[in-house]
PDB file of N, CA and C in Angstrom:
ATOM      1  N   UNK A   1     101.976  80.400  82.665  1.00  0.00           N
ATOM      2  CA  UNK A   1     101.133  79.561  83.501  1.00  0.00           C
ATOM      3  C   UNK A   1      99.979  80.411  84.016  1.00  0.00           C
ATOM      4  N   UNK A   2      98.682  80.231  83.796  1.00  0.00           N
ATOM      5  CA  UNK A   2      97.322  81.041  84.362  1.00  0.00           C
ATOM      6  C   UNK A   2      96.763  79.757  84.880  1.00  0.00           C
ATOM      7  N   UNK A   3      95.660  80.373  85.403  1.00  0.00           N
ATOM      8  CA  UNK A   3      94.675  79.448  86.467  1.00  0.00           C
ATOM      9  C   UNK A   3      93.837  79.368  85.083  1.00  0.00           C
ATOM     10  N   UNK A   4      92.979  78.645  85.770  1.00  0.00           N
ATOM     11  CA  UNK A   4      91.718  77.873  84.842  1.00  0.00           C
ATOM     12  C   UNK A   4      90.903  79.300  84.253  1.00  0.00           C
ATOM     13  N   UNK A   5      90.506  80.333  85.649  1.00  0.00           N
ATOM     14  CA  UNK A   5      89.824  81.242  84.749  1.00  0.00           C
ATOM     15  C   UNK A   5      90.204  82.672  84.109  1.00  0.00           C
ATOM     16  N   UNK A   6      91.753  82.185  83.750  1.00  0.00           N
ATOM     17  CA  UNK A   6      92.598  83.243  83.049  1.00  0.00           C
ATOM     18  C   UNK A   6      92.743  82.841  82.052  1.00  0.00           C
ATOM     19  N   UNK A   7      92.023  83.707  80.812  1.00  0.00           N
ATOM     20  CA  UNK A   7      92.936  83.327  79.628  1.00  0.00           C
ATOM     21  C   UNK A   7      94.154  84.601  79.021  1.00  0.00           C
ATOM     22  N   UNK A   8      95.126  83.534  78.992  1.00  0.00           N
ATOM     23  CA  UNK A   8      96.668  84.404  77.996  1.00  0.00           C
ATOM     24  C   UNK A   8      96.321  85.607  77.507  1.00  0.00           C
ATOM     25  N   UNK A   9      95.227  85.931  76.752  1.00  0.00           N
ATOM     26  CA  UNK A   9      94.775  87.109  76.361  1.00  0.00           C
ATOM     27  C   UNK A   9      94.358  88.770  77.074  1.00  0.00           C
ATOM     28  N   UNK A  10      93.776  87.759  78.315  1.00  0.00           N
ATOM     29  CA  UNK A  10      93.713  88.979  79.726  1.00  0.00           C
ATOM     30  C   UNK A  10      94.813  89.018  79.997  1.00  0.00           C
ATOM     31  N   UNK A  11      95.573  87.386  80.849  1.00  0.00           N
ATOM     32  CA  UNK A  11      97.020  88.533  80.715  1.00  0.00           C
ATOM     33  C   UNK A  11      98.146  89.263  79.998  1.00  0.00           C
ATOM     34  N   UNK A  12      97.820  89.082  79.013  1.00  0.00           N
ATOM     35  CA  UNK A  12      98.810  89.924  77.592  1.00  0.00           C
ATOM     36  C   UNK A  12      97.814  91.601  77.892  1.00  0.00           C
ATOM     37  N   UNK A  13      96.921  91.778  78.017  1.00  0.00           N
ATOM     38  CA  UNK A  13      95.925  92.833  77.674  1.00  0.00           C
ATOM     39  C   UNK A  13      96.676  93.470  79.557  1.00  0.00           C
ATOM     40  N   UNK A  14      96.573  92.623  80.171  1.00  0.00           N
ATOM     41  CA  UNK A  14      97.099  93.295  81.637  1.00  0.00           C
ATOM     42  C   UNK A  14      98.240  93.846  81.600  1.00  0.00           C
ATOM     43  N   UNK A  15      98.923  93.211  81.254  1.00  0.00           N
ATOM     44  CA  UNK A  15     100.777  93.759  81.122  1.00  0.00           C
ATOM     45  C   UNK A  15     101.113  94.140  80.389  1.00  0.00           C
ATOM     46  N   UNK A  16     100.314  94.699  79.043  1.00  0.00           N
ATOM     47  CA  UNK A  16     100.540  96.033  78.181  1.00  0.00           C
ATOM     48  C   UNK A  16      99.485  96.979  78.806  1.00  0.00           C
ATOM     49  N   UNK A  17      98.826  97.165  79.612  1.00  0.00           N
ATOM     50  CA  UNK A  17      98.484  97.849  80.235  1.00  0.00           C
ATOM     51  C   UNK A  17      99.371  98.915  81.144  1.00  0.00           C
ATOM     52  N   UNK A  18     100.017  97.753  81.987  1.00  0.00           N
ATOM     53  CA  UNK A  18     100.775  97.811  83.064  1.00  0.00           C
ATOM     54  C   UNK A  18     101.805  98.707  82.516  1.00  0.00           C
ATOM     55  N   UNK A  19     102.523  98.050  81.162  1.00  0.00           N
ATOM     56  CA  UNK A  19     103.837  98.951  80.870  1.00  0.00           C
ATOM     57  C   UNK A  19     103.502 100.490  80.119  1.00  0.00           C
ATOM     58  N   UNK A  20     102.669  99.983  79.658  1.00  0.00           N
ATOM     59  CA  UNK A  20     101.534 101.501  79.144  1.00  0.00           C
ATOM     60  C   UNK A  20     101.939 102.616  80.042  1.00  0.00           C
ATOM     61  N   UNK A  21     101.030 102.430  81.604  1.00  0.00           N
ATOM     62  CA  UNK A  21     100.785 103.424  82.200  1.00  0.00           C
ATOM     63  C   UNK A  21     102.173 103.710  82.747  1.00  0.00           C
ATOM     64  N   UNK A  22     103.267 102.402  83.146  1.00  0.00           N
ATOM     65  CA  UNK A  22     104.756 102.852  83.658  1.00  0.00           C
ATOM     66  C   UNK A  22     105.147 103.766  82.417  1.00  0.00           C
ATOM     67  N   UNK A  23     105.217 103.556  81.107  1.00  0.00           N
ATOM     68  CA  UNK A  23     106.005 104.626  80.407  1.00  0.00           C
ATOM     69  C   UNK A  23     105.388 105.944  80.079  1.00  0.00           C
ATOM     70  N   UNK A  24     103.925 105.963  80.421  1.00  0.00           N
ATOM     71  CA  UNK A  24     103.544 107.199  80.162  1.00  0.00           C
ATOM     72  C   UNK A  24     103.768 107.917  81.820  1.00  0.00           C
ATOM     73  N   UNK A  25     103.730 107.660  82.743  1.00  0.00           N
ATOM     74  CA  UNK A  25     104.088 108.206  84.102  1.00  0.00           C
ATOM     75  C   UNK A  25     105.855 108.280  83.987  1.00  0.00           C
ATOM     76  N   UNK A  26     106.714 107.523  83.020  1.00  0.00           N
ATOM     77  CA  UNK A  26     107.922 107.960  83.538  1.00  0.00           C
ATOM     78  C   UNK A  26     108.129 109.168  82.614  1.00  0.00           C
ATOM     79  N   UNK A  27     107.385 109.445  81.335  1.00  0.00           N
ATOM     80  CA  UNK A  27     107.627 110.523  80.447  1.00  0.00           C
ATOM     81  C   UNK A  27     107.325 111.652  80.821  1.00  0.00           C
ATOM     82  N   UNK A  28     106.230 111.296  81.471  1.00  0.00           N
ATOM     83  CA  UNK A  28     105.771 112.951  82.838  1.00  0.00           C
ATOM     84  C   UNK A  28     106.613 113.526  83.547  1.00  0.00           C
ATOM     85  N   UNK A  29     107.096 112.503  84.239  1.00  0.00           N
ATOM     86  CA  UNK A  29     107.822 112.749  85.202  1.00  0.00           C
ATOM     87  C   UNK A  29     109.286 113.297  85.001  1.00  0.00           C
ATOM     88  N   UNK A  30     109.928 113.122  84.068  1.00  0.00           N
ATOM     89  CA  UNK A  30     111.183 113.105  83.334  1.00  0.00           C
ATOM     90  C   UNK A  30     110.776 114.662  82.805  1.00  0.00           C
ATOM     91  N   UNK A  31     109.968 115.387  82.077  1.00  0.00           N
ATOM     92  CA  UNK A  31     109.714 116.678  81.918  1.00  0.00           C
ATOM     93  C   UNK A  31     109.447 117.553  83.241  1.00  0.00           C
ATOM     94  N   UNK A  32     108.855 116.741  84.349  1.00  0.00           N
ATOM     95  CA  UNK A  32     108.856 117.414  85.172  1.00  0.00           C
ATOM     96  C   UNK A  32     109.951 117.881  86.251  1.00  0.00           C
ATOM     97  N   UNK A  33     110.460 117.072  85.648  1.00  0.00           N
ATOM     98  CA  UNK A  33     112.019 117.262  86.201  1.00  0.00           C
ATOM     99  C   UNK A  33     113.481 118.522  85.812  1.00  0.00           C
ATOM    100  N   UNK A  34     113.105 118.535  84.527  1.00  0.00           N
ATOM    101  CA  UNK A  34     113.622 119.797  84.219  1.00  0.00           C
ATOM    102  C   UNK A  34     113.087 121.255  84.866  1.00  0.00           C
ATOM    103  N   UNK A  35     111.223 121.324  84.701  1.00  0.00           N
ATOM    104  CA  UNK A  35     111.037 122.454  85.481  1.00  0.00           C
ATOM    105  C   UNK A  35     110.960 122.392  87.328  1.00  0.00           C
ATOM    106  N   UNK A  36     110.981 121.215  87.567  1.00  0.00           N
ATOM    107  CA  UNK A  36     112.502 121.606  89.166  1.00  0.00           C
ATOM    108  C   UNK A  36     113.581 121.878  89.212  1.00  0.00           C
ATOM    109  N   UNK A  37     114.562 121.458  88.477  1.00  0.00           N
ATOM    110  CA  UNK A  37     115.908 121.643  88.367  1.00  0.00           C
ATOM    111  C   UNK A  37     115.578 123.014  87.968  1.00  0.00           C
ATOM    112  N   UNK A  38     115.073 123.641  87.047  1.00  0.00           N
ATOM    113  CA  UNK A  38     115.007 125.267  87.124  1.00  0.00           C
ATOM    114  C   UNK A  38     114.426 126.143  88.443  1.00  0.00           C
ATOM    115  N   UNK A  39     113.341 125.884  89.012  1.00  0.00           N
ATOM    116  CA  UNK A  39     112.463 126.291  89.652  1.00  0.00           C
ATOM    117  C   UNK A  39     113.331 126.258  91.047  1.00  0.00           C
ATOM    118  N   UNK A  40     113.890 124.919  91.341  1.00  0.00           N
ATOM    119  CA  UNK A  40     114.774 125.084  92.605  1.00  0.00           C
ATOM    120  C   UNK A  40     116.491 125.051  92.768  1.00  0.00           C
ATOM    121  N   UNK A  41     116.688 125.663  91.877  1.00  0.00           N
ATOM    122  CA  UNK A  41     118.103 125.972  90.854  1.00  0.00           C
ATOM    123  C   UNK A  41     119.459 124.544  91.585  1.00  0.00           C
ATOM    124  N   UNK A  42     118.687 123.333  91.297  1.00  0.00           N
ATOM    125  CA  UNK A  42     119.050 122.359  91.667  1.00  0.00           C
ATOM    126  C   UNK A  42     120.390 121.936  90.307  1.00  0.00           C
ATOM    127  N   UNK A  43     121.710 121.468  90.347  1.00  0.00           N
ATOM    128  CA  UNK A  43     122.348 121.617  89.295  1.00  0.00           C
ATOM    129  C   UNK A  43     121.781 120.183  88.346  1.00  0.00           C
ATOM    130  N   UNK A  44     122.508 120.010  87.049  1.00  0.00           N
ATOM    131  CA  UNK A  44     121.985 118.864  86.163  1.00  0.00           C
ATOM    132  C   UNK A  44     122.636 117.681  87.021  1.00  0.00           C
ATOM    133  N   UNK A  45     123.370 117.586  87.210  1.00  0.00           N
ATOM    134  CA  UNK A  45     124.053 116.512  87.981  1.00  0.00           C
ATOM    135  C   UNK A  45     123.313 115.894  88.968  1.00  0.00           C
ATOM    136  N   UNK A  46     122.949 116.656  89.836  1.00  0.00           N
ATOM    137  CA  UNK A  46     121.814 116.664  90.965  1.00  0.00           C
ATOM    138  C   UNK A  46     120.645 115.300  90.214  1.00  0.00           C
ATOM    139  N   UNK A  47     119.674 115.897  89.098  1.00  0.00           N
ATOM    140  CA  UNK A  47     118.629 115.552  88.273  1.00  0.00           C
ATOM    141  C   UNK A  47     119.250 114.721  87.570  1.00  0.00           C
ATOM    142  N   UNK A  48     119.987 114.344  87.044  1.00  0.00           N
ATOM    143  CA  UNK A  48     120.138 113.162  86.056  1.00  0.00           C
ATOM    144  C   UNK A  48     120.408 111.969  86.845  1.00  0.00           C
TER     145      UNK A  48
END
């Protein structure tokens, strides 16, 4: 359902956007996570 001056196409183009930038920020983040768990000798258990 969009309003009159949405077309399906903006929002298809919005919400692969959207999941775009969520999976490239969770892939960052997920590497960055190993060099804490080293850096603040936090155990794996802790991090996973």
């Amino acid at each position: 359902m969009s309003t009159p001056g949405t077309s399906p196409r903006r929002i298809f183009i919005s919400v692969a956007a959207l999941l775009l930038t969520a999976g490239w920020s969770a892939n960052h983040f997920a590497s960055v996570l190993v060099a804490l768990r080293e850096q603040l000798n936090l155990s794996p258990l802790l991090v996973n």
